[in-house]
N, C-alpha and C. Protein backbone atom coordinates (compact mmCIF):
# COMPACT_ATOMS: atom_id res chain seq x y z
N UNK A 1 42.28 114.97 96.70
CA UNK A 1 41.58 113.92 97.39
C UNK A 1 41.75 114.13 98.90
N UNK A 2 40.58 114.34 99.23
CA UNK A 2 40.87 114.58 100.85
C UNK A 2 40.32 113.32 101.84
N UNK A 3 41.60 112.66 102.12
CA UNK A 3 41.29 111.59 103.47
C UNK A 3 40.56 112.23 104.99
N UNK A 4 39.63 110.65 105.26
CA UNK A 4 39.33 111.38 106.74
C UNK A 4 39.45 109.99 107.28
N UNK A 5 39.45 109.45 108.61
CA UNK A 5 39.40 108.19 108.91
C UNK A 5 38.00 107.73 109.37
N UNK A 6 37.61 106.23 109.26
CA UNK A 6 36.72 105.56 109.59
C UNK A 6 36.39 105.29 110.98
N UNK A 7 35.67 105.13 111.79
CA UNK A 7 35.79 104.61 113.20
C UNK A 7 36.81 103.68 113.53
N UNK A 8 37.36 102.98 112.97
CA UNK A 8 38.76 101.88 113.34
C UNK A 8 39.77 102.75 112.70
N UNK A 9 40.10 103.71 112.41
CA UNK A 9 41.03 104.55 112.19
C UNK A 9 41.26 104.34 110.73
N UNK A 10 40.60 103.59 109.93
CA UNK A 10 41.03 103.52 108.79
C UNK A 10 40.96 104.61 107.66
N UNK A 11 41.73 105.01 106.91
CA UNK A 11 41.77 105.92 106.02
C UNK A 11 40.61 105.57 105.05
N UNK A 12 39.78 106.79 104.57
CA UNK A 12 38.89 106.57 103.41
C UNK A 12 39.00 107.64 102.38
N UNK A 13 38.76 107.99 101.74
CA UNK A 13 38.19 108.80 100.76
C UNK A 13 36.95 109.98 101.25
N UNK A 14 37.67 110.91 101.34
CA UNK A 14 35.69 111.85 102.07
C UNK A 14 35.25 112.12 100.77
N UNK A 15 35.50 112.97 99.86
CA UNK A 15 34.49 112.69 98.47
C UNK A 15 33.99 111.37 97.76
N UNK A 16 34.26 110.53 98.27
CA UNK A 16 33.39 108.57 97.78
C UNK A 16 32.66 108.83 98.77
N UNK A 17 32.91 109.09 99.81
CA UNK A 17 31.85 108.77 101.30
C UNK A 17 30.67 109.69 100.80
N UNK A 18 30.92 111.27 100.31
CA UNK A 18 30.33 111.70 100.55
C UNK A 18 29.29 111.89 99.36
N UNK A 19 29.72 110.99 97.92
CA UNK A 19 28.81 110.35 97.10
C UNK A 19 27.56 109.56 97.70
N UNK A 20 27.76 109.18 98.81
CA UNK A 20 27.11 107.95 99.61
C UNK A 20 26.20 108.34 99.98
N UNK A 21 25.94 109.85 100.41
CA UNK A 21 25.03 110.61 101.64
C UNK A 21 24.09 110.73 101.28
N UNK A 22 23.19 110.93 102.03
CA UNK A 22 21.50 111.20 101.72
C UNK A 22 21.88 112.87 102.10
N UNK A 23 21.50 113.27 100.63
CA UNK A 23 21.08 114.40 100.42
C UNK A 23 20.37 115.77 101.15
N UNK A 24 19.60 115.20 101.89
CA UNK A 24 18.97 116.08 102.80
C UNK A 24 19.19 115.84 103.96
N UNK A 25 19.80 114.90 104.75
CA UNK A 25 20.83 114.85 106.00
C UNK A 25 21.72 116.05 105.34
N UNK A 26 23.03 115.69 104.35
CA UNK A 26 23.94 116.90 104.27
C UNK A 26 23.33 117.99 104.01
N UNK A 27 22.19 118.74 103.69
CA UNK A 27 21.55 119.89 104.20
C UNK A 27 21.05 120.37 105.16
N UNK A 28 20.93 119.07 106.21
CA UNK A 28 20.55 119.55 107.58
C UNK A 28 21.87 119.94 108.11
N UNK A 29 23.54 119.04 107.78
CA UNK A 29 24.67 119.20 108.55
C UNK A 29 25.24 120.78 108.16
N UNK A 30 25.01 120.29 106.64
CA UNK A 30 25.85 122.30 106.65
C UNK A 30 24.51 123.11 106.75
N UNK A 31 23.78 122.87 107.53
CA UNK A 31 22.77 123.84 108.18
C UNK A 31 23.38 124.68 109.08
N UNK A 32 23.76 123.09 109.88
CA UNK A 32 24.37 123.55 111.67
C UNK A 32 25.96 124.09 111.40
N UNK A 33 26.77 123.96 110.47
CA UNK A 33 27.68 124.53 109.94
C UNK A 33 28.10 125.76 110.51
N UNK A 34 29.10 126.43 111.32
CA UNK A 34 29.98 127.57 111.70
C UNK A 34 31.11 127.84 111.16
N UNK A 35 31.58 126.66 110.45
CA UNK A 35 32.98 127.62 109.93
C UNK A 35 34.16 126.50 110.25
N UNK A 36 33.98 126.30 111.12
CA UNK A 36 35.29 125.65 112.33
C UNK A 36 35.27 124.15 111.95
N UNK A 37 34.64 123.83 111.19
CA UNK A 37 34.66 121.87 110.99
C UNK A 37 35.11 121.90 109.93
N UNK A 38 35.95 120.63 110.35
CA UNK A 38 36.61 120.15 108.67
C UNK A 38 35.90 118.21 108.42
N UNK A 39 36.30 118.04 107.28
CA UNK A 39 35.77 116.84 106.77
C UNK A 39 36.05 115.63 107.84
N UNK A 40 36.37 115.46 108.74
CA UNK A 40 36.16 114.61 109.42
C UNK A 40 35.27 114.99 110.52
N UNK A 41 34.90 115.99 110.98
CA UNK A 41 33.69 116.81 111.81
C UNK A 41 32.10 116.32 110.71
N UNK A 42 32.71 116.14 110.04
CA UNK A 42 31.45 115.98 109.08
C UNK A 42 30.85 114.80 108.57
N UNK A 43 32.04 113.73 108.72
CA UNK A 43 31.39 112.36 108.32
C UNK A 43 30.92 111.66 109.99
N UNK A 44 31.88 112.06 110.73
CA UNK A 44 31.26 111.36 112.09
C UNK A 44 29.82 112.18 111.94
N UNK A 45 29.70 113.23 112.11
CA UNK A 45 28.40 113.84 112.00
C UNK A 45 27.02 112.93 111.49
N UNK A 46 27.81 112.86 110.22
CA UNK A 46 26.70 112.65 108.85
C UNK A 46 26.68 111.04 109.42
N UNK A 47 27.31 110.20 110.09
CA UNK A 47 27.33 108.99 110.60
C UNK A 47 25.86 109.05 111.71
N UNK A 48 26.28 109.96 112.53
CA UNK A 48 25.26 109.80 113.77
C UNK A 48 23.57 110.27 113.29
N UNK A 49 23.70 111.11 112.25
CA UNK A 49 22.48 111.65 111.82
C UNK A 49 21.89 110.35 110.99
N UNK A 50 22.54 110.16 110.09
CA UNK A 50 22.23 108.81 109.04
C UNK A 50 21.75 107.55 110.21
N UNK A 51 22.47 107.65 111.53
CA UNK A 51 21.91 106.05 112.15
C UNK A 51 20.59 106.43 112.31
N UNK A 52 20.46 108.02 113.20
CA UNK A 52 19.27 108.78 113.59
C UNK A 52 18.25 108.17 112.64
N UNK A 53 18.13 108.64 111.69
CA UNK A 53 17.47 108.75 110.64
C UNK A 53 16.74 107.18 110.03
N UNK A 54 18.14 106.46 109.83
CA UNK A 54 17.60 105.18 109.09
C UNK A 54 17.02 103.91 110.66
N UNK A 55 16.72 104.66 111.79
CA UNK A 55 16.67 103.77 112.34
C UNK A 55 18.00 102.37 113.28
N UNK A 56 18.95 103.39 113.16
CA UNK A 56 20.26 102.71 113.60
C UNK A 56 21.20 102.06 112.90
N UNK A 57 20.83 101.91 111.58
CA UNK A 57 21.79 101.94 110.22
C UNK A 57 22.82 102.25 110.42
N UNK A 58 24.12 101.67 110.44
CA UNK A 58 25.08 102.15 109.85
C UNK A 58 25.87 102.93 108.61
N UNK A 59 26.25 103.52 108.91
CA UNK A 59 26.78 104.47 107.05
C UNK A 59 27.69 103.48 106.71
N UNK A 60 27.57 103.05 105.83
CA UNK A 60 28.71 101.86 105.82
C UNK A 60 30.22 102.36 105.35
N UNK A 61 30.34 103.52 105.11
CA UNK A 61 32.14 103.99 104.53
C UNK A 61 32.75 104.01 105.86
N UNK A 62 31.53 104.84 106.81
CA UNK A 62 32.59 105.34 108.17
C UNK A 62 32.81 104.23 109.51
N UNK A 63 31.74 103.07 108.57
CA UNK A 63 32.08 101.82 110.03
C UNK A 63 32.72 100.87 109.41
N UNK A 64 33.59 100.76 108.27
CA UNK A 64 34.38 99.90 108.04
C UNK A 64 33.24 98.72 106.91
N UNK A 65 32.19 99.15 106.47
CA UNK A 65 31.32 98.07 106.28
C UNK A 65 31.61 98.45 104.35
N UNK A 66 31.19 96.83 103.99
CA UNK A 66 31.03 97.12 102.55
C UNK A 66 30.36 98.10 101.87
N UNK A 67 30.74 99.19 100.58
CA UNK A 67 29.88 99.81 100.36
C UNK A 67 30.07 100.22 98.56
């Protein structure tokens, strides 16, 4: 089980979070993918793309929100 933290530092789960994801965002992220990121490079990521995307949405695992 690999932890990453939430924006308030809170510990989560990155495989639950990453049940959560829209599918073709995480094909755009390990698009841009080099090597050098680990799972918390990846949910802030998948955070800023997902607001991108839904219109300013929050991901709700990585802002502390019900999910």
């Amino acid at each position: 089980m690999t932890m990453v933290n939430d924006i308030n530092g809170k510990a989560i789960e990155f495989e639950s979070a990453l049940n959560l994801m829209d599918a073709e965002l995480c094909e755009q992220i390990n698009n841009e993918m080099t090597g050098d990121e680990d799972e918390q490079w990846y949910i802030e990521r998948y955070a800023q793309a997902h607001a991108d995307k839904y219109d300013g949405e929050e991901f709700a695992p990585f802002f502390g929100l019900a999910w």
